[in-house]
N, C-alpha and C. Protein backbone atom coordinates (compact mmCIF):
# COMPACT_ATOMS: atom_id res chain seq x y z
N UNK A 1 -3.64 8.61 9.19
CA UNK A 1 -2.79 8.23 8.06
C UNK A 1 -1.35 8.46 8.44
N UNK A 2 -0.37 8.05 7.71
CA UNK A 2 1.27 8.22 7.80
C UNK A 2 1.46 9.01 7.55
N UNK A 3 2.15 9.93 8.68
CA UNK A 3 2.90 11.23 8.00
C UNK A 3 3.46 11.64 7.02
N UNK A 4 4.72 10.43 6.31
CA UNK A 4 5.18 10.68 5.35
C UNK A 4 3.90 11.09 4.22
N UNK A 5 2.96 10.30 3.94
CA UNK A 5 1.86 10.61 3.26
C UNK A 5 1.09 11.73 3.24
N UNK A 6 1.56 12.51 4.07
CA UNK A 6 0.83 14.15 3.86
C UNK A 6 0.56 14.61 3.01
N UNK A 7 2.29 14.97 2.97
CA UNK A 7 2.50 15.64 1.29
C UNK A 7 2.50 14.78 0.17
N UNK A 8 2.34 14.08 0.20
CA UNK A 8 2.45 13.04 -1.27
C UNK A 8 0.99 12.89 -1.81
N UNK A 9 0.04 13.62 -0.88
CA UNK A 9 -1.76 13.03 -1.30
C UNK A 9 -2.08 13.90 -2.60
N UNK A 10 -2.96 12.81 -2.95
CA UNK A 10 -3.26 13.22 -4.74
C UNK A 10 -5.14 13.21 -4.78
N UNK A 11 -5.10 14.25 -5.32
CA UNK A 11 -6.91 14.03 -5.26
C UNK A 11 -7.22 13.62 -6.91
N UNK A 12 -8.15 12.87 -6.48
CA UNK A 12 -8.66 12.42 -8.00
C UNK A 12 -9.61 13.19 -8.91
N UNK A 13 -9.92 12.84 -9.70
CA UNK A 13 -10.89 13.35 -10.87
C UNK A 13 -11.82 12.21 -10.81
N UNK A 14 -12.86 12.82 -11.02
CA UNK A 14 -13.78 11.57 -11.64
C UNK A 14 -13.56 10.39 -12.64
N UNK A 15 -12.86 11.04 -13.55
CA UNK A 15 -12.93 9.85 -14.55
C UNK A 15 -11.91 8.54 -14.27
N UNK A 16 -11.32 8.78 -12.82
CA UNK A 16 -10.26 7.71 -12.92
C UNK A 16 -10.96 6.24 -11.40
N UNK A 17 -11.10 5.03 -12.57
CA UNK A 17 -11.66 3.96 -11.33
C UNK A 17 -10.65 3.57 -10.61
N UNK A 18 -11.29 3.57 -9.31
CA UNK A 18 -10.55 2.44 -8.37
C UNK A 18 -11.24 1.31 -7.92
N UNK A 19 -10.22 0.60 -8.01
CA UNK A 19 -10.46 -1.15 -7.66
C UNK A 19 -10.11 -1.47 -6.41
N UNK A 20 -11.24 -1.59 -5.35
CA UNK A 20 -10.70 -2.26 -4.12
C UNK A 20 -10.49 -4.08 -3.84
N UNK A 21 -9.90 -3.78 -3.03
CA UNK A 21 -8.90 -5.33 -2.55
C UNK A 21 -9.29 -5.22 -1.12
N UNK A 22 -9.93 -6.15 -0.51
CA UNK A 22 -10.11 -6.59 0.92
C UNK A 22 -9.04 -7.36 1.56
N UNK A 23 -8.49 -7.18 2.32
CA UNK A 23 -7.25 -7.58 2.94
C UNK A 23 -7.30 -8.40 3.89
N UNK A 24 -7.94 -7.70 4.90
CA UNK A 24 -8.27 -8.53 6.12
C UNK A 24 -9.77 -7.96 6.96
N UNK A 25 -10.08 -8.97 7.35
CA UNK A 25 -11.50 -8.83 8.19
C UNK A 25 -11.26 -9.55 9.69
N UNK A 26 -11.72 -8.73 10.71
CA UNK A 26 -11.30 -9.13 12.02
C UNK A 26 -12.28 -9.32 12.95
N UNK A 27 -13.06 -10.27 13.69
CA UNK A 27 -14.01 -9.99 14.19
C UNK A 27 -13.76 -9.61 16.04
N UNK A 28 -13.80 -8.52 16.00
CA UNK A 28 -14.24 -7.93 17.74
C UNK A 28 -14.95 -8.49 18.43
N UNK A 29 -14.47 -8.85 19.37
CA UNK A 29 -15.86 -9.14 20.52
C UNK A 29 -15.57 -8.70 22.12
N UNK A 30 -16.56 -7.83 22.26
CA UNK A 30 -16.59 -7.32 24.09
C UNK A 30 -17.57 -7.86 24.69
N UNK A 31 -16.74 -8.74 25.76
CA UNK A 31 -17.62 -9.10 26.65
C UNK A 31 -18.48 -8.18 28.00
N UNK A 32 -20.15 -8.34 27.31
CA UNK A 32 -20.49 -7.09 28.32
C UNK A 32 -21.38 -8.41 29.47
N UNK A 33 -22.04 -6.97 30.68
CA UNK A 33 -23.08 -7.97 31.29
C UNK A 33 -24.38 -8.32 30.19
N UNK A 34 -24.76 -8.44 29.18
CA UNK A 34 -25.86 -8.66 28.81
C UNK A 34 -25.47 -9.73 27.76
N UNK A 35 -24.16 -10.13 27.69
CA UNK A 35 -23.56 -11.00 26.86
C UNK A 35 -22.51 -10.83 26.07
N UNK A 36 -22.17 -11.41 24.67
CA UNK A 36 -21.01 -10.83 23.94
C UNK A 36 -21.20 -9.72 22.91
N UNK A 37 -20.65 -8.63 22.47
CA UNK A 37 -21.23 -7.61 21.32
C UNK A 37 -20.05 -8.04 20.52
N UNK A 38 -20.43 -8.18 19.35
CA UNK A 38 -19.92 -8.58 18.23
C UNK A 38 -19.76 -7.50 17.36
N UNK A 39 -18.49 -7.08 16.86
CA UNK A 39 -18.19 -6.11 15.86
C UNK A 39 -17.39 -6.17 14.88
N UNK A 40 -16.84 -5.52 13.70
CA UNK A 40 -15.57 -6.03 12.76
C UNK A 40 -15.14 -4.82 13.02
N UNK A 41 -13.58 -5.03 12.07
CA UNK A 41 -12.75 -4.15 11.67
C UNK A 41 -12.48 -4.93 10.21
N UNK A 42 -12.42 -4.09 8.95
CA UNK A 42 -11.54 -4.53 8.04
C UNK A 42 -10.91 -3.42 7.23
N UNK A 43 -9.55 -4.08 6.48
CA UNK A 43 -8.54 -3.60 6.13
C UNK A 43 -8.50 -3.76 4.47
N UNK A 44 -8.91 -2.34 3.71
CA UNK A 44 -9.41 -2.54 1.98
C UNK A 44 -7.96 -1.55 1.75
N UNK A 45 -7.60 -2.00 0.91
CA UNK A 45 -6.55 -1.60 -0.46
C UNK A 45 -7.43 -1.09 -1.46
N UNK A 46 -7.36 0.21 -1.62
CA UNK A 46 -7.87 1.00 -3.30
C UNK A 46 -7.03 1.40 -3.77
N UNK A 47 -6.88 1.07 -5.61
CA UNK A 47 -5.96 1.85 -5.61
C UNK A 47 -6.57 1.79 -7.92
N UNK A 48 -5.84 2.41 -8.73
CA UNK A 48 -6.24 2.56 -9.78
C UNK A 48 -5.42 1.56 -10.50
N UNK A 49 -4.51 0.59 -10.01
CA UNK A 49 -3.18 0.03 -11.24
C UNK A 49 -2.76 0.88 -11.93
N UNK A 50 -2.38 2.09 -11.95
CA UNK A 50 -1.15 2.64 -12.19
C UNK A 50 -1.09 3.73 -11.25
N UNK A 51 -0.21 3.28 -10.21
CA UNK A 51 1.14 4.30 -9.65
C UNK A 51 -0.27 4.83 -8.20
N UNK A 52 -1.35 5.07 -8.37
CA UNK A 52 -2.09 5.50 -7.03
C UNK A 52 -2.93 4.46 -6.40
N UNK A 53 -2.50 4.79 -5.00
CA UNK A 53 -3.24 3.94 -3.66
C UNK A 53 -3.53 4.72 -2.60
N UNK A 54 -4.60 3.80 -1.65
CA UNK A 54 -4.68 4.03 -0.41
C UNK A 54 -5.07 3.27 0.10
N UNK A 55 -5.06 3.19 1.34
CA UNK A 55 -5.21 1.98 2.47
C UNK A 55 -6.62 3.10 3.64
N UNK A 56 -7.56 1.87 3.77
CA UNK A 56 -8.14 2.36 4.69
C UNK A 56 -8.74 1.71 5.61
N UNK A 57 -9.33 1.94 7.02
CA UNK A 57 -9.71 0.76 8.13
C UNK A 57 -10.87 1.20 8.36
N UNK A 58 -11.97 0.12 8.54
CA UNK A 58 -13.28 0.74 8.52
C UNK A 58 -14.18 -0.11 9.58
N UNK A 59 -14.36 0.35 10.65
CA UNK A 59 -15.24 -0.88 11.68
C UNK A 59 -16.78 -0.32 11.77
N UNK A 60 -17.30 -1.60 11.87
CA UNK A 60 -18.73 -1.39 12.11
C UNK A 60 -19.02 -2.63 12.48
N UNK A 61 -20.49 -2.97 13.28
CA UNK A 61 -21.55 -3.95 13.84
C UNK A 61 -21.84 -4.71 12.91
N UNK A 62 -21.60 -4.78 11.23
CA UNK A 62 -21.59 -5.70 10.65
C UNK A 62 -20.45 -5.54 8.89
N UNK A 63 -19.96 -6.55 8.76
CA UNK A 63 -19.35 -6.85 7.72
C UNK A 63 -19.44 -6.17 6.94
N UNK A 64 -20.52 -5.70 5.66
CA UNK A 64 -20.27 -5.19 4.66
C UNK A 64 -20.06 -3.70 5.22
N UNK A 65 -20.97 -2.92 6.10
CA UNK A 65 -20.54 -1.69 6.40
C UNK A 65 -19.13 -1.55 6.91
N UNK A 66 -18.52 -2.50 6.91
CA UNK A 66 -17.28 -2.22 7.77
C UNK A 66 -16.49 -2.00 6.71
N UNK A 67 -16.51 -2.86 5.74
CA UNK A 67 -15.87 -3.00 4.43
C UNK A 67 -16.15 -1.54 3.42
N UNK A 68 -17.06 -1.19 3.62
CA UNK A 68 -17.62 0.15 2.71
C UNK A 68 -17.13 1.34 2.95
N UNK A 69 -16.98 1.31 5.07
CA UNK A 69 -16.46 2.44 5.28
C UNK A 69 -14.72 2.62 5.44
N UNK A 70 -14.07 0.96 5.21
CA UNK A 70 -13.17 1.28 4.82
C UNK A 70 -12.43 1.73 3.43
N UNK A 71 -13.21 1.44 2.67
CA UNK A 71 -13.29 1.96 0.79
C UNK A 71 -13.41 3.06 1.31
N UNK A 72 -14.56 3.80 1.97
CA UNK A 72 -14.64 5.23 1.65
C UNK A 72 -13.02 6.12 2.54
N UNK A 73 -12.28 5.40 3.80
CA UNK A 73 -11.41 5.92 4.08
C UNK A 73 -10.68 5.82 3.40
N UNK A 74 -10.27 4.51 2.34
CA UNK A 74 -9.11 4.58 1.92
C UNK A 74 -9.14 5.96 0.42
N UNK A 75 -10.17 6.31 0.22
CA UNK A 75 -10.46 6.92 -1.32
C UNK A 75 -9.62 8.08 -0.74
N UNK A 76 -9.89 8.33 0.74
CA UNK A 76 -9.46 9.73 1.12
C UNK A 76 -7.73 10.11 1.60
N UNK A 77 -7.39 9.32 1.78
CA UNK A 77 -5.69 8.87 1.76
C UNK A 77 -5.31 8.34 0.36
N UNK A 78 -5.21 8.73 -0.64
CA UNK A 78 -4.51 8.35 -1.70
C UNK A 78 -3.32 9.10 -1.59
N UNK A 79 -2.01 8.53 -2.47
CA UNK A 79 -0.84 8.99 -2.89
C UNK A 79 -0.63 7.82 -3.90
N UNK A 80 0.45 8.81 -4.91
CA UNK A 80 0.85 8.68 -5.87
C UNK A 80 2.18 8.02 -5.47
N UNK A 81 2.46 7.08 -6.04
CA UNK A 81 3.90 5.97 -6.12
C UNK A 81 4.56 6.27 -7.51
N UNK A 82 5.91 6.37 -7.40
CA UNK A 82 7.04 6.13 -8.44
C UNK A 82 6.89 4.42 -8.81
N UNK A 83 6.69 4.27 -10.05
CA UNK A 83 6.54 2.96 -11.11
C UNK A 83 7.34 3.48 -12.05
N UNK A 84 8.65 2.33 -12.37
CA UNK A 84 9.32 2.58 -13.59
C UNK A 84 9.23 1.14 -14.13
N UNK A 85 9.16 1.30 -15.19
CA UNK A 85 8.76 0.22 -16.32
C UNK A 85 8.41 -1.04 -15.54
N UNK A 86 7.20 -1.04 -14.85
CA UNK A 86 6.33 -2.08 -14.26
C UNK A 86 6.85 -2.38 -12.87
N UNK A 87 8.08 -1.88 -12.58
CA UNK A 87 8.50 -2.22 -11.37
C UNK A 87 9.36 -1.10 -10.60
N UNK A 88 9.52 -0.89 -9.56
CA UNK A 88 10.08 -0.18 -8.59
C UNK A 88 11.44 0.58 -8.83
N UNK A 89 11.63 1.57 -8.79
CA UNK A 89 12.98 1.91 -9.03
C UNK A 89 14.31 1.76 -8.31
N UNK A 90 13.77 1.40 -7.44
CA UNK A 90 15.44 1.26 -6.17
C UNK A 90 14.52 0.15 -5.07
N UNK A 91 15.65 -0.59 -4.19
CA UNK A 91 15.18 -1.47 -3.55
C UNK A 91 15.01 -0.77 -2.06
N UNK A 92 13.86 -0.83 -1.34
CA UNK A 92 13.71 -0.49 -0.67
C UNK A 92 13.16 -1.19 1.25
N UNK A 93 13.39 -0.51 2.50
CA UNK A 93 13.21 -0.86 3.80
C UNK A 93 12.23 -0.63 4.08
N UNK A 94 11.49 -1.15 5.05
CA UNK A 94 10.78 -0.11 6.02
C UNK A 94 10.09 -0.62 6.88
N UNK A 95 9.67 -0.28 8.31
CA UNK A 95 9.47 -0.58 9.42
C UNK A 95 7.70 0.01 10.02
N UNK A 96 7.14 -0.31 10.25
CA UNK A 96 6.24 -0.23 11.14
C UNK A 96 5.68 -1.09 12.48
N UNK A 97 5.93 -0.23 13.17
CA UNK A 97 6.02 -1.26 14.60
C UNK A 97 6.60 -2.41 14.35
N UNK A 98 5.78 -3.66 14.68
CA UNK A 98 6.56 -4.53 14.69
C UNK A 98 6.39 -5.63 13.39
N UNK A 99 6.15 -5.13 12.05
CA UNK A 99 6.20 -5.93 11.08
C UNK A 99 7.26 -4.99 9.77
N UNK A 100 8.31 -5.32 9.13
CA UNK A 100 9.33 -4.80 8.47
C UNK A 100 9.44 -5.55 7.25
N UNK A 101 9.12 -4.78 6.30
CA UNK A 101 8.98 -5.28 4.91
C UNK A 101 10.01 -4.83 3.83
N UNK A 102 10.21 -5.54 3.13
CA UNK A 102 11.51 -5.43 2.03
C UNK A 102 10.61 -5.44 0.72
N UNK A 103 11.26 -4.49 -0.17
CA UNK A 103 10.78 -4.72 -1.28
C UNK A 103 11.91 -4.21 -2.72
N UNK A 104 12.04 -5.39 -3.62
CA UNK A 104 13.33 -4.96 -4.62
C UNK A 104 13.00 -4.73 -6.01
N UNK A 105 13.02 -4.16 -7.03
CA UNK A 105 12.88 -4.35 -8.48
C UNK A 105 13.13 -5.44 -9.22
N UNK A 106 12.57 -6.24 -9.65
CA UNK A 106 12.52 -7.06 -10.62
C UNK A 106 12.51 -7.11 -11.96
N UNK A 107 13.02 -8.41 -12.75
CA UNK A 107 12.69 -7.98 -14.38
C UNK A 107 12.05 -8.13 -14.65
N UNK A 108 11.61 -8.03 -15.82
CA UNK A 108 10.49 -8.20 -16.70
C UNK A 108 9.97 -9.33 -16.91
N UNK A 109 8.73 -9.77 -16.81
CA UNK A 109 8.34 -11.53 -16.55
C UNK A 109 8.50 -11.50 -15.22
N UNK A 110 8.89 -11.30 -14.00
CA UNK A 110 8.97 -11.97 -12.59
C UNK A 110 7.72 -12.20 -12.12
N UNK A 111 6.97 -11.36 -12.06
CA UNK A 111 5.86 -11.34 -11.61
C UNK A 111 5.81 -10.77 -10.04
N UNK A 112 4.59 -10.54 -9.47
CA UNK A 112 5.13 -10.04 -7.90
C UNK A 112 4.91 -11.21 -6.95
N UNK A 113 6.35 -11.48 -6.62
CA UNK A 113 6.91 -12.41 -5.42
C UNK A 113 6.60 -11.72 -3.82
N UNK A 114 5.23 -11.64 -3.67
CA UNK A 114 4.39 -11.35 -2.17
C UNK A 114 3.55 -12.30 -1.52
N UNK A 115 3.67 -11.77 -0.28
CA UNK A 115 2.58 -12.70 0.08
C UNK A 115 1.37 -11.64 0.57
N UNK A 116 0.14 -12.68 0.68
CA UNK A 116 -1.07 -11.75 1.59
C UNK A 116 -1.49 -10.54 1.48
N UNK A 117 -0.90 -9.64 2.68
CA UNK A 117 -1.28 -8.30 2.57
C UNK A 117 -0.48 -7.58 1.94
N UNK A 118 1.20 -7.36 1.82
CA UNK A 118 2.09 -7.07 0.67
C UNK A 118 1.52 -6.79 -0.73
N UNK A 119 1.14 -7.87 -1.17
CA UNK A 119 0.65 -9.09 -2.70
C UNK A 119 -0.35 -7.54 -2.46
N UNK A 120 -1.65 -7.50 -1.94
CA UNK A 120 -2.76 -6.06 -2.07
C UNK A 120 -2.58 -4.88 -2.22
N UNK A 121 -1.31 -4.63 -1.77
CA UNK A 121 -1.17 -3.49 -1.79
C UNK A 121 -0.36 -3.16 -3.64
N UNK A 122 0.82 -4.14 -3.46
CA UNK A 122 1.73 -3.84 -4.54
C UNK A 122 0.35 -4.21 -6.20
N UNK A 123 -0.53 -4.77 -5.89
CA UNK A 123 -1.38 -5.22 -7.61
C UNK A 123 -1.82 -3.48 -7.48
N UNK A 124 -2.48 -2.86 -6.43
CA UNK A 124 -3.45 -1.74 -6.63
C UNK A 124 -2.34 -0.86 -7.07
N UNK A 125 -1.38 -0.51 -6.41
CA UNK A 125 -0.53 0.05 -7.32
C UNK A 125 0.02 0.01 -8.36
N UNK A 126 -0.19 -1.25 -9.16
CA UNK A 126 0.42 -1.22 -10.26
C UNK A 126 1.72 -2.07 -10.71
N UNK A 127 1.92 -2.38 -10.18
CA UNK A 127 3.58 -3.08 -9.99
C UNK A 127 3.46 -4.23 -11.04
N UNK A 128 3.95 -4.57 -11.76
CA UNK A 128 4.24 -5.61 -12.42
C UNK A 128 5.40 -7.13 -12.04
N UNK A 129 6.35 -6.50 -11.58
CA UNK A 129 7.41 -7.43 -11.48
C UNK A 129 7.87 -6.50 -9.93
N UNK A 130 8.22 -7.74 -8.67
CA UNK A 130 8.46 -6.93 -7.67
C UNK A 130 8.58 -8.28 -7.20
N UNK A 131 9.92 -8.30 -6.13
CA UNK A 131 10.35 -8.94 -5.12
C UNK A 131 10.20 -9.10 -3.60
N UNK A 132 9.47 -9.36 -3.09
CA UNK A 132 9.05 -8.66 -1.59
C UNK A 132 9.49 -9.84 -0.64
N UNK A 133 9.11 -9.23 0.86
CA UNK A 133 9.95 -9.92 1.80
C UNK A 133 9.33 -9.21 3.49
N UNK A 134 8.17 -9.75 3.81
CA UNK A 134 7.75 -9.31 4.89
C UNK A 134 8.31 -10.18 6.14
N UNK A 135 9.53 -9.25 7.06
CA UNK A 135 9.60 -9.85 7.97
C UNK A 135 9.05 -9.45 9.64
N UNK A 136 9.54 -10.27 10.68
CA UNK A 136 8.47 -9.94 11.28
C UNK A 136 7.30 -9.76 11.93
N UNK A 137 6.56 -9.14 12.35
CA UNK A 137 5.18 -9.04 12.28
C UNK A 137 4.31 -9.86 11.65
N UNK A 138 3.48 -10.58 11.36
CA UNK A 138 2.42 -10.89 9.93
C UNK A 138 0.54 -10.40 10.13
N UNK A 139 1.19 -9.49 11.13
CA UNK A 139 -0.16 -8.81 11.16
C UNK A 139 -0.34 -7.61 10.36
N UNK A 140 -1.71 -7.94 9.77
CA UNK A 140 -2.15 -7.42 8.46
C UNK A 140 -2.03 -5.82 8.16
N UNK A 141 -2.64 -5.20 9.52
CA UNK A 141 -2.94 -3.96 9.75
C UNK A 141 -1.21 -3.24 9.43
N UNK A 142 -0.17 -3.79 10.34
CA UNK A 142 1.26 -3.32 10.25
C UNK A 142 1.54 -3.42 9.13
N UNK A 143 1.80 -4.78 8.23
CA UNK A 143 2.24 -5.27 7.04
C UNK A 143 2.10 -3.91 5.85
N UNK A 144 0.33 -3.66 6.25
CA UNK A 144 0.28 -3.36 4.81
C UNK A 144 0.48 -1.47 5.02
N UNK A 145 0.60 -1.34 6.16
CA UNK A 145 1.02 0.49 6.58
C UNK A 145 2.94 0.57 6.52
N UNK A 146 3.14 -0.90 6.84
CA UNK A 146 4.87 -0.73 6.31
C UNK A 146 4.72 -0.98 4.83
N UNK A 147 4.46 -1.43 4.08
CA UNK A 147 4.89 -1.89 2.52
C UNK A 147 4.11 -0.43 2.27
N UNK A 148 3.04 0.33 2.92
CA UNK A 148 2.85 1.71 2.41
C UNK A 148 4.25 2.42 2.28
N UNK A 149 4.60 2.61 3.85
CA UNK A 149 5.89 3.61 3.72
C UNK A 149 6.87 2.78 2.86
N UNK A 150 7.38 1.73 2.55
CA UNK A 150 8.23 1.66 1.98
C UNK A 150 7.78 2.05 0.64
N UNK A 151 7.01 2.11 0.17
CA UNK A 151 6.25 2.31 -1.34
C UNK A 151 6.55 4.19 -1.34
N UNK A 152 6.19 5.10 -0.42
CA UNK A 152 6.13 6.69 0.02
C UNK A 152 7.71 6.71 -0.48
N UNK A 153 8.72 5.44 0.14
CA UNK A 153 10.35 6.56 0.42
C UNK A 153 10.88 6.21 -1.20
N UNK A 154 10.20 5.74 -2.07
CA UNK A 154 10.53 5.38 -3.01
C UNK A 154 10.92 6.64 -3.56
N UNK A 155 12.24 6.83 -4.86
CA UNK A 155 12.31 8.10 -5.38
C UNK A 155 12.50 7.63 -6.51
N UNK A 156 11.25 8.91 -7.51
CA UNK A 156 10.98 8.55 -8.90
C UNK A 156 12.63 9.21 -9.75
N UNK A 157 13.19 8.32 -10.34
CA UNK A 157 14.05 8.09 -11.41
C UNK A 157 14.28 9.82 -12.00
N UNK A 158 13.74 10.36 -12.52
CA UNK A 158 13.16 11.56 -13.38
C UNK A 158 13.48 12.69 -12.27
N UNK A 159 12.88 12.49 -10.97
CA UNK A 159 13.15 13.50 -9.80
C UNK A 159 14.84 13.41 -9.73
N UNK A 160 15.80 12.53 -9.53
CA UNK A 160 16.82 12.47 -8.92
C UNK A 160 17.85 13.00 -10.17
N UNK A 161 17.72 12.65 -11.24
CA UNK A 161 18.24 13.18 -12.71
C UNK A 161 18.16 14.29 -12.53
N UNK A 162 17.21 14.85 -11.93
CA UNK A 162 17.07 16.53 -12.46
C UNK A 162 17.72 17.45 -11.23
N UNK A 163 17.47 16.64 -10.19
CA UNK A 163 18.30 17.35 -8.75
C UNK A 163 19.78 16.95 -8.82
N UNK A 164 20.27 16.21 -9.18
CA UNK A 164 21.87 16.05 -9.59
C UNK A 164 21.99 16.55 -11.29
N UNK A 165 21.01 17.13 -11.60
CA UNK A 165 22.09 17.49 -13.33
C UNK A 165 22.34 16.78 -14.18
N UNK A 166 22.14 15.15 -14.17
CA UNK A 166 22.60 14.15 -14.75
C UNK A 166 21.54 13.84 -15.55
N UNK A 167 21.78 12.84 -16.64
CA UNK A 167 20.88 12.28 -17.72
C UNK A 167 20.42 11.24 -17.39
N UNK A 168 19.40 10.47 -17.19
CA UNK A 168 18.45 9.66 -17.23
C UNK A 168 19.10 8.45 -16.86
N UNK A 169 19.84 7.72 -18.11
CA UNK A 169 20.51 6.85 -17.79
C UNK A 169 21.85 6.48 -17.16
N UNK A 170 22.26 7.52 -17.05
CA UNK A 170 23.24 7.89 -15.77
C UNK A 170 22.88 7.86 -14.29
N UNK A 171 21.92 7.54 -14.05
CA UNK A 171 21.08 7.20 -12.75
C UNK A 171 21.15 6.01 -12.64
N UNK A 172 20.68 5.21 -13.02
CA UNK A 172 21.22 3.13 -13.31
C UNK A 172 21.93 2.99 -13.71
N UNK A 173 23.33 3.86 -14.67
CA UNK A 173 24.29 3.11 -15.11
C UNK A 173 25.28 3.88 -14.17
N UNK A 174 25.57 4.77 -13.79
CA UNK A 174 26.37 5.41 -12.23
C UNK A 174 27.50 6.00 -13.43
């Protein structure tokens, strides 16, 4: 998992569902002497629609196990995201290897302007209105571990008020 994500992990309770999102499915193949071995990798988004996710990669010799054991990795990497009124609080960067994703706050009604693997990650979290911008890379695996960290450097509204002394709306209005 991403470092930044260490400290940010949230363990759940039972009573709260998560909804997985399949992202991408990849099929492996090694060529041996006895012929080709055929394997997957795929890439599941869990997350609850409001504010918690995780991303997890899960390979196996056939499809659905691959898919299952990436649900069960991603359950185990969750973190909690800053969501202010359906959308993001500050516009944010971020880089992983070689795919670099943008993501900005939107108004109300926008809807989320993503594509692909972006688009999976930002519904499980919750996002309502969000502007995105994957450049770059468009491989799935990078995409959706950068739109993670950029989602991690996010800072919740409420945190930054209280570490500067200031009132609420003195944070967006400066």
């Amino acid at each position: 998992m991403l470092k930044l994500a260490l400290n940010k992990r949230v363990t759940i309770a039972g009573d709260i569902e998560l909804k997985d999102r399949l992202v991408a499915v990849q099929r492996v193949v090694k060529v041996t002497k006895g012929g080709r071995a055929f394997r997957f990798s795929s890439i599941v988004v869990v997350g609850d629609e409001n504010s918690i996710v995780g991303i997890g990669l899960g390979k196996s010799q056939d499809v659905a196990t691959s898919i299952q054991k990436g649900i069960e990795a991603a359950k185990k990497n969750l973190v909690r995201i800053p969501i202010y009124k359906g959308t993001i609080p500050h516009e944010q960067e971020a880089k992983f290897k070689g795919a670099s994703v943008l993501i900005k706050p939107a108004s109300h009604g926008t809807g989320i302007k993503a594509g692909g693997a972006m688009r999976a990650v930002l519904e499980s979290v919750g996002v309502k209105d969000i502007l995105a911008k994957s450049k770059g890379s468009a491989n799935p695996h990078n995409v959706v571990k950068a739109t993670l960290i950029a989602l991690l450097e996010l800072r919740d509204p409420r945190t930054v008020a209280m570490q500067r002394g200031i009132k609420m709306d003195k944070v967006f209005n400066g």
